[in-house]
C-alpha atoms as a PDB file:
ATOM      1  CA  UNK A   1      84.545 154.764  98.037  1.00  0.00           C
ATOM      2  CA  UNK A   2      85.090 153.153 100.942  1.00  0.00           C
ATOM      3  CA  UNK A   3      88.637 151.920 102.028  1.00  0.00           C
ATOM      4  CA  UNK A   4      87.610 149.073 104.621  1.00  0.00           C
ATOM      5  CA  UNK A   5      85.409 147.406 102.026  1.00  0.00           C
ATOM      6  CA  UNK A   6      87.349 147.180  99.369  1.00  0.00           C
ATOM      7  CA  UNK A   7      89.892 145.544 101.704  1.00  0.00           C
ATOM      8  CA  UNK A   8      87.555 143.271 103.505  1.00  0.00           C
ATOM      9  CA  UNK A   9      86.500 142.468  99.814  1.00  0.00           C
ATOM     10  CA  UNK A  10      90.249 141.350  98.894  1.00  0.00           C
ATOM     11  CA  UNK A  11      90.935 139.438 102.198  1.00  0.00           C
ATOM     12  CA  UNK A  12      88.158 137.087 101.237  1.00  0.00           C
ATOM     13  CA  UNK A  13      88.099 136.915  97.303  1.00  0.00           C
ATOM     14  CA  UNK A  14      89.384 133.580  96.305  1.00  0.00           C
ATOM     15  CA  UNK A  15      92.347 134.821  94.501  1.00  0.00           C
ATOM     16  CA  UNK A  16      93.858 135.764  98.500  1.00  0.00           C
ATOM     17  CA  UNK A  17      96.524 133.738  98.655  1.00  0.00           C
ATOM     18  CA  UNK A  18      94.922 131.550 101.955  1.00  0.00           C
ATOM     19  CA  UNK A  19      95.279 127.826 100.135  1.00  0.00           C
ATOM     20  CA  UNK A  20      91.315 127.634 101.295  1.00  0.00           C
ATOM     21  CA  UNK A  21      90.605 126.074  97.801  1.00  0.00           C
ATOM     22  CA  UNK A  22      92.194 123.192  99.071  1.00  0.00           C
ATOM     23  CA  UNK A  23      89.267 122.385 101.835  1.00  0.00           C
ATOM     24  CA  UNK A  24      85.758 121.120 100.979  1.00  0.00           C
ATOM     25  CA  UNK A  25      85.340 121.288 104.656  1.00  0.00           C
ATOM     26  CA  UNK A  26      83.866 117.920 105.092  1.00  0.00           C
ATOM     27  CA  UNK A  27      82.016 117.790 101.792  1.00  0.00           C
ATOM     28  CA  UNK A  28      84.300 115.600 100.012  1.00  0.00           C
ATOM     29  CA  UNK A  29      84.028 113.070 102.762  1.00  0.00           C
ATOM     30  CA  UNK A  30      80.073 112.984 102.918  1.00  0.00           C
ATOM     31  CA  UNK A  31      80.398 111.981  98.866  1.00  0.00           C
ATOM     32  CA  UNK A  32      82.567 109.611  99.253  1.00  0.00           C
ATOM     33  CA  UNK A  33      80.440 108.192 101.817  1.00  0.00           C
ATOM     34  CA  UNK A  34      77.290 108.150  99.631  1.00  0.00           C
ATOM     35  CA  UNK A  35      75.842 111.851 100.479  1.00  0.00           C
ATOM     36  CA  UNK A  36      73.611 113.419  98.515  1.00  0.00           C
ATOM     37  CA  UNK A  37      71.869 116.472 100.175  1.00  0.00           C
ATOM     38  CA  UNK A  38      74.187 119.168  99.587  1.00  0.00           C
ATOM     39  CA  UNK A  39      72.356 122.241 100.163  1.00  0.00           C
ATOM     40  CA  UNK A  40      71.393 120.464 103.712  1.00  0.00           C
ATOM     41  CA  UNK A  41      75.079 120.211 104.705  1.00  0.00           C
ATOM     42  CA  UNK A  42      76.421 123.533 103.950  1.00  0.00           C
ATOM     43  CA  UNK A  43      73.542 124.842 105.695  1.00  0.00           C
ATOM     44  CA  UNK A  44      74.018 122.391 108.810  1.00  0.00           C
ATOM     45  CA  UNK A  45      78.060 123.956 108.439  1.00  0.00           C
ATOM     46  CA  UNK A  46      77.435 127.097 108.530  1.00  0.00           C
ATOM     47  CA  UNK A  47      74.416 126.750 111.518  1.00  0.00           C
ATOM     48  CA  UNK A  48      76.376 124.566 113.464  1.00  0.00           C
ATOM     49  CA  UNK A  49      80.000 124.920 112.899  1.00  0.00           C
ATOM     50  CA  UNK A  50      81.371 128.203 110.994  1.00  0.00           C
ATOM     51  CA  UNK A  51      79.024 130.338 112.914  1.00  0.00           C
ATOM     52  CA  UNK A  52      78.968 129.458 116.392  1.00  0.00           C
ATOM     53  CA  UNK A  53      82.856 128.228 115.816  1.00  0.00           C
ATOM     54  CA  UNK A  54      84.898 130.221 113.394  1.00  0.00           C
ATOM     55  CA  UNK A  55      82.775 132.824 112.574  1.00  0.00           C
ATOM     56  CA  UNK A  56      82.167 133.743 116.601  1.00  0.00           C
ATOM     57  CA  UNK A  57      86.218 133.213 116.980  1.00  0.00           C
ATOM     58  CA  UNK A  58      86.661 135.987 114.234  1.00  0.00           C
ATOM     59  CA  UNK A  59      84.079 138.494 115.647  1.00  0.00           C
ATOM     60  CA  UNK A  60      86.019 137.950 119.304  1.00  0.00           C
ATOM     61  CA  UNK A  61      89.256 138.634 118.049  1.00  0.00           C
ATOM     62  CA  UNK A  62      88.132 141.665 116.065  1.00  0.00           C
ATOM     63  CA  UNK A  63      86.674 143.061 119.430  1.00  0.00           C
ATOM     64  CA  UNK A  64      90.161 141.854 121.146  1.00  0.00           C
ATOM     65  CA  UNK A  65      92.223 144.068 118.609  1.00  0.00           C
ATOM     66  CA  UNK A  66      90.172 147.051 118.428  1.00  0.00           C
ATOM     67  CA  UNK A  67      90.398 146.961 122.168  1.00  0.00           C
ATOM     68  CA  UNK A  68      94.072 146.563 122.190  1.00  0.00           C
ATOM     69  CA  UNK A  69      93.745 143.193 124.363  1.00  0.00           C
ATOM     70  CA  UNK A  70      96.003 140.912 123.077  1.00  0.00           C
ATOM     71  CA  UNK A  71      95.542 138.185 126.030  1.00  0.00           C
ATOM     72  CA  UNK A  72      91.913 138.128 124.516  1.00  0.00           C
ATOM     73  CA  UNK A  73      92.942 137.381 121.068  1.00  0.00           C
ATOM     74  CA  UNK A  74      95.139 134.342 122.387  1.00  0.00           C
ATOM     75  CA  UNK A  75      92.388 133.373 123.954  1.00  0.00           C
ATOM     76  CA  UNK A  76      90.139 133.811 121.393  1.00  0.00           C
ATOM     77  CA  UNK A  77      92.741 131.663 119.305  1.00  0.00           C
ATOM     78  CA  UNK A  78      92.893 128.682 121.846  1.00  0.00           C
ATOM     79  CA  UNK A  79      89.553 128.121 121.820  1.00  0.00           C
ATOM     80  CA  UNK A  80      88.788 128.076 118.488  1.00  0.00           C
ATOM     81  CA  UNK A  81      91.443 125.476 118.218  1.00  0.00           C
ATOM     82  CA  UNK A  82      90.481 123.294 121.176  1.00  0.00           C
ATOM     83  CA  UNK A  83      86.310 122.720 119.797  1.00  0.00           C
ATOM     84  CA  UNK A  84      87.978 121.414 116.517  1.00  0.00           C
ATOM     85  CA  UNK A  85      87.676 117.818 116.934  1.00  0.00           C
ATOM     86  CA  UNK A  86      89.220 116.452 113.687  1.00  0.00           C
ATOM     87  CA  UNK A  87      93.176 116.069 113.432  1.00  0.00           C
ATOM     88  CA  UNK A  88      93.194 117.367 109.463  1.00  0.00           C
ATOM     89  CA  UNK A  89      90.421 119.928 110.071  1.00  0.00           C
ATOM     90  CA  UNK A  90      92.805 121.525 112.934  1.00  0.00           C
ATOM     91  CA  UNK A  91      95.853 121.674 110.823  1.00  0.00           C
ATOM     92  CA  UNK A  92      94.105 123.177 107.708  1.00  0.00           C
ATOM     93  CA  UNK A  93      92.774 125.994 110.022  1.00  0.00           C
ATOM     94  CA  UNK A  94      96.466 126.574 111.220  1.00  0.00           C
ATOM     95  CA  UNK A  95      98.107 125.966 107.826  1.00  0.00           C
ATOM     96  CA  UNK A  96      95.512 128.405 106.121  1.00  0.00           C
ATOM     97  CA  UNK A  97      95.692 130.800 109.065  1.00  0.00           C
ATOM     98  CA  UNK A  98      99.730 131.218 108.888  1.00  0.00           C
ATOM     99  CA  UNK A  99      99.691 132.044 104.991  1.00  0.00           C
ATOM    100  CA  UNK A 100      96.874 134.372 105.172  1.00  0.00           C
ATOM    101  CA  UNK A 101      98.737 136.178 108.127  1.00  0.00           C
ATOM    102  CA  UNK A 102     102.215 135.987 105.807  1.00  0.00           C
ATOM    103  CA  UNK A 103     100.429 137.373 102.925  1.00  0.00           C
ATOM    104  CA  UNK A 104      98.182 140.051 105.189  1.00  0.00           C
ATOM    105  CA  UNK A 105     101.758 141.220 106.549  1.00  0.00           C
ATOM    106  CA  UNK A 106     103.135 142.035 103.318  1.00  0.00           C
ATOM    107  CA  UNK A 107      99.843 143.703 101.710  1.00  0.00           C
ATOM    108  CA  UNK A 108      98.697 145.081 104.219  1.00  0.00           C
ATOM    109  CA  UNK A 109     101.611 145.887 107.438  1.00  0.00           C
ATOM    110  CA  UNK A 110      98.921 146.853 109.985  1.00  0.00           C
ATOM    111  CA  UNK A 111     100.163 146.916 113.390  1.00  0.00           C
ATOM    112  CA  UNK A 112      97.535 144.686 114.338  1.00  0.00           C
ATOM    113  CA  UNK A 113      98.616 142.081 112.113  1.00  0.00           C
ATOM    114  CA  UNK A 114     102.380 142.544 113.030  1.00  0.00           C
ATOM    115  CA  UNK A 115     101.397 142.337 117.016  1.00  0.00           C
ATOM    116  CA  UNK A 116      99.477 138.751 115.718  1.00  0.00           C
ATOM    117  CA  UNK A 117     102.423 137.552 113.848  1.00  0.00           C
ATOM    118  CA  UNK A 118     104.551 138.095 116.464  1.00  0.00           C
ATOM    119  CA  UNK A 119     102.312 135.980 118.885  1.00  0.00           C
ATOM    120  CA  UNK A 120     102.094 133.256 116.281  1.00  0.00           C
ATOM    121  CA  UNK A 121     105.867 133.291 116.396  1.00  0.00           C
ATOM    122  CA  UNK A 122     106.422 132.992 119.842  1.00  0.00           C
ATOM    123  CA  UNK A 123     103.365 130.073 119.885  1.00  0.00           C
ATOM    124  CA  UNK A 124     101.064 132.141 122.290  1.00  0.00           C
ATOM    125  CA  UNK A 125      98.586 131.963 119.768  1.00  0.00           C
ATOM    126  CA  UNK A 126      98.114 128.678 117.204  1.00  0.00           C
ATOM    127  CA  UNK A 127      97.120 131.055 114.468  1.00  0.00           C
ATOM    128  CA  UNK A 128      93.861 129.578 113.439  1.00  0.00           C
ATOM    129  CA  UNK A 129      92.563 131.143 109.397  1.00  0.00           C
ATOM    130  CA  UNK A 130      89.219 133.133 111.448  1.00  0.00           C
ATOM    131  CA  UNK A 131      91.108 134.701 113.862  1.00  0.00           C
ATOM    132  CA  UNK A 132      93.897 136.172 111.847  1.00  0.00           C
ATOM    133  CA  UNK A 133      91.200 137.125 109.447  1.00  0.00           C
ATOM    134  CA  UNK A 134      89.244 138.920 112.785  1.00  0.00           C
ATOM    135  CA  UNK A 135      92.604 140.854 113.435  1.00  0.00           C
ATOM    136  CA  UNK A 136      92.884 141.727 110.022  1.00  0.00           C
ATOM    137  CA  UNK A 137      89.573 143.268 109.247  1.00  0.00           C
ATOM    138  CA  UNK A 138      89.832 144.856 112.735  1.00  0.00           C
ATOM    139  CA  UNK A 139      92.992 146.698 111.864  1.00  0.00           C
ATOM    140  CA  UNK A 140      91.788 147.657 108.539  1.00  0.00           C
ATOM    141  CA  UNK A 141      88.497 149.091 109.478  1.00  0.00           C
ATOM    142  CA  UNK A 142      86.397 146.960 108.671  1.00  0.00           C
ATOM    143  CA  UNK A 143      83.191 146.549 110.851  1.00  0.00           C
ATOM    144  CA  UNK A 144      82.712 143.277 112.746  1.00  0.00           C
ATOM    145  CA  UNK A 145      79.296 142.388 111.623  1.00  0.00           C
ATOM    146  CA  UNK A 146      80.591 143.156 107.854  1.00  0.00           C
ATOM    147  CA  UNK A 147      84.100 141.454 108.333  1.00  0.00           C
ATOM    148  CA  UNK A 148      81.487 138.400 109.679  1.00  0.00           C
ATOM    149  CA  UNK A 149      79.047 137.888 106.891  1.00  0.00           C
ATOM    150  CA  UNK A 150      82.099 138.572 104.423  1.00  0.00           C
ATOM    151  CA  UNK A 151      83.711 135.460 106.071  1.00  0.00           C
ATOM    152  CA  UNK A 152      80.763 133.375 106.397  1.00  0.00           C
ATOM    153  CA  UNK A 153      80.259 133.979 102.262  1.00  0.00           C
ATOM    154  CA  UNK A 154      83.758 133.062 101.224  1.00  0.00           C
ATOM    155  CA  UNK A 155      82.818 129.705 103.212  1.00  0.00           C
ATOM    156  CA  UNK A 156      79.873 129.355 101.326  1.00  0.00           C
ATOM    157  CA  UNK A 157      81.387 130.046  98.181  1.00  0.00           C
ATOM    158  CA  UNK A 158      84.446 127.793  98.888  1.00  0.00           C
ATOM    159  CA  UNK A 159      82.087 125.297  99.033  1.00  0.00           C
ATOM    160  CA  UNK A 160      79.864 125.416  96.189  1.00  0.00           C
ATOM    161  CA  UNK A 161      83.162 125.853  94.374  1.00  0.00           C
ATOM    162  CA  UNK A 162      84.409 122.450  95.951  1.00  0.00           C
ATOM    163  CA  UNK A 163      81.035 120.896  95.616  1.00  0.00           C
ATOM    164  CA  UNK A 164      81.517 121.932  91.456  1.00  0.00           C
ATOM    165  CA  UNK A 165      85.277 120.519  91.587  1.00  0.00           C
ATOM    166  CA  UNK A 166      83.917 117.396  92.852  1.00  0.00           C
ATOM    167  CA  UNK A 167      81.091 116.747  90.377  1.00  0.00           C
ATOM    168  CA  UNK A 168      78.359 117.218  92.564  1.00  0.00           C
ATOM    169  CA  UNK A 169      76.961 120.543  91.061  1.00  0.00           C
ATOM    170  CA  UNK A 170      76.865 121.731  87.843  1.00  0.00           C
ATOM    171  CA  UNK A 171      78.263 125.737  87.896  1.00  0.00           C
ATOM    172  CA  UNK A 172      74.698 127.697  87.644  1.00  0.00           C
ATOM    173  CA  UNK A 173      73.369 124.962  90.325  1.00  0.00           C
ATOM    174  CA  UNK A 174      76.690 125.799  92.504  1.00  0.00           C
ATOM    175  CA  UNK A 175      75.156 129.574  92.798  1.00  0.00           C
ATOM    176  CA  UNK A 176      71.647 128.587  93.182  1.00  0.00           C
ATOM    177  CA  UNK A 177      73.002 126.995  96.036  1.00  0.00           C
ATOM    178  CA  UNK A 178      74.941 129.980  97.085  1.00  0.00           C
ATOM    179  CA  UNK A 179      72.182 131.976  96.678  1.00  0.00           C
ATOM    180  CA  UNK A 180      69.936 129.369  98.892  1.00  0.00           C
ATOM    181  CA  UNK A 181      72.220 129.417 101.358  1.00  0.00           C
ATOM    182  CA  UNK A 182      71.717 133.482 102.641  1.00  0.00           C
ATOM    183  CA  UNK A 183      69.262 132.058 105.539  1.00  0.00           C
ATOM    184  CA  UNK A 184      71.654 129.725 106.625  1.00  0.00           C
ATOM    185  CA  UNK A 185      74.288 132.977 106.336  1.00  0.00           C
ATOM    186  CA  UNK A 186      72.179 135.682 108.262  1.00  0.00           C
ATOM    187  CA  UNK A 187      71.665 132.882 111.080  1.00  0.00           C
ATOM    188  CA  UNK A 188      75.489 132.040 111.596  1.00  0.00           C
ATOM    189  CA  UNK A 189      76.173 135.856 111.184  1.00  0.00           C
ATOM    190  CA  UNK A 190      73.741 135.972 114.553  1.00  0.00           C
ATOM    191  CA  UNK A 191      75.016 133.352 116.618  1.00  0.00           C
ATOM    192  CA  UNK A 192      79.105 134.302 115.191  1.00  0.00           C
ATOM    193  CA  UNK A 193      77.472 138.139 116.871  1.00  0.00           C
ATOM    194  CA  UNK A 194      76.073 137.093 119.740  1.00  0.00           C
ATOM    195  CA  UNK A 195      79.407 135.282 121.405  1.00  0.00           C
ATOM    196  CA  UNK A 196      80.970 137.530 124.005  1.00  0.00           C
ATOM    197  CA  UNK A 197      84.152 134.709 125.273  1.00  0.00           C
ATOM    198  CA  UNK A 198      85.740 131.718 124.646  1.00  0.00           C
ATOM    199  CA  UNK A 199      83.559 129.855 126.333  1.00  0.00           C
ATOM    200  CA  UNK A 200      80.716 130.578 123.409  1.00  0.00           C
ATOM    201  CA  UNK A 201      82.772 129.108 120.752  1.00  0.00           C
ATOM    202  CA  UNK A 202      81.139 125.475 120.185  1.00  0.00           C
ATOM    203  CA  UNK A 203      80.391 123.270 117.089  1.00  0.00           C
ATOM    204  CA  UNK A 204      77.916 120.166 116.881  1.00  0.00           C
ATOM    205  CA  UNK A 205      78.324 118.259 113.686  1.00  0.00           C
ATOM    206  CA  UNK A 206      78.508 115.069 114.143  1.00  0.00           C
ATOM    207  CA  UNK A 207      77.941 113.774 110.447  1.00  0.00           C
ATOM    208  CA  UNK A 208      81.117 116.407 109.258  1.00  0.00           C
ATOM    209  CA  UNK A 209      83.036 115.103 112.201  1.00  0.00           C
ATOM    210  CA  UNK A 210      82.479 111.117 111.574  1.00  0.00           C
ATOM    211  CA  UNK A 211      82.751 111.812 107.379  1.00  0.00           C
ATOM    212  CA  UNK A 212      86.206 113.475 107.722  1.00  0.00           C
ATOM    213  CA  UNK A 213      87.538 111.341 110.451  1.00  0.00           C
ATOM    214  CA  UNK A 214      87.585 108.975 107.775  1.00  0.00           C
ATOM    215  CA  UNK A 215      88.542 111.200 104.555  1.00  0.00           C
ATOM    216  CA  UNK A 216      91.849 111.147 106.384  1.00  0.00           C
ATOM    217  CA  UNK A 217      92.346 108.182 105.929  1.00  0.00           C
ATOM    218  CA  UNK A 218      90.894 107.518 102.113  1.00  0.00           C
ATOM    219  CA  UNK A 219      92.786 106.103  99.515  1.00  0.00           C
ATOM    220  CA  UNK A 220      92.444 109.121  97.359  1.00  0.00           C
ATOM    221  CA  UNK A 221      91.464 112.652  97.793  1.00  0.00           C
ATOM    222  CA  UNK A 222      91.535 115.885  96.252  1.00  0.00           C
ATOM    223  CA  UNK A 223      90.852 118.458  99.060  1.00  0.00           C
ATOM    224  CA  UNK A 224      92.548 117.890 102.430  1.00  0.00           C
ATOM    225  CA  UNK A 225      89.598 118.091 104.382  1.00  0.00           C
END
């Protein structure tokens, strides 16, 4: 049995404690607006935006913390924070972030995680949901490429799940979806690899960005982002 999976399994079941069931990451928005091609945009999300974005953020702090650099992991942090355009999207990362680190603390009480919280604390670091979840898979053992695809699924599957809430899939359509979506996975998984700074970290999705911009701002909504 190995240790560091069945933690990096826990971190990202949807039972963790995050509040991640309460983002559709842009989905809601795009049916509001009269969207149909769902498969398209959670591949375009996870090409575009959780792997070069989050995904990359997570693999740099998971270096930062196994290195012992600290500086790196605020860094790491800032960045991710600064390429996320939308108001809401930015919050949920941080909101998310802070109750995975809470809960990590308790469960878990790696250094790693303690030296993090403490930066949160002090607001050297915003505490974005990827990079807590970088330094916590780093200070459990688990391997960056495996604490990266682990990720990049629980994004997938938070969205098929929030694609089922909102009556756009049916449940066995929802997986065939998940299941489509492993191309879209191994390719963010590259890109989240292949960042070595802050200065990697980037996102283009301007159909997400212009969709939640105004899911903000609708009259009635049932994810927050």
């Amino acid at each position: 049995m190995r240790p560091a999976l069945l933690a990096a399994l826990q971190l990202t079941d949807s039972a963790f404690p995050s509040g991640r069931y309460t983002l559709s990451h842009g989905l809601e928005g795009y049916l509001q607006e009269g969207g149909t091609d769902v498969p398209g945009l959670l591949a375009d999300m996870l090409v575009n935006a959780a792997g070069p974005g989050d995904a990359a953020a997570l693999a740099l702090a998971h270096r930062a913390a196994v290195a012992g650099d600290w500086d790196a992991v605020a860094e790491a942090d800032a960045g991710l924070h600064a390429i996320k355009l939308n108001r809401e999207v930015r919050a949920a990362a941080v909101r998310t972030g802070r109750q995975v680190l809470r809960t990590a603390v308790l469960v878990f009480g790696t250094p790693s995680l303690a030296r993090l919280a403490a930066l949160v604390e002090s607001g050297a670091a915003p505490g974005n949901q990827a990079v807590v979840a970088g330094v916590a898979h780093a200070g459990l053992g688990v391997p960056v490429a495996d604490a990266v695809t682990c990720e990049l699924f629980g994004y997938a599957a938070g969205w098929a799940g929030a694609a089922v809430r909102l009556g756009a899939l049916d449940f066995r359509r929802a997986q065939a979806v998940l299941a489509g979506a492993a191309p879209a996975i191994r390719r963010a998984a590259d890109l989240a690899l292949a960042a070595r700074g802050p200065a990697d970290l980037h996102a283009a999705t301007p159909l997400a960005d212009t969709v939640s911009a105004r899911h903000e701002r609708a009259p009635a909504r049932l994810f927050t982002t």
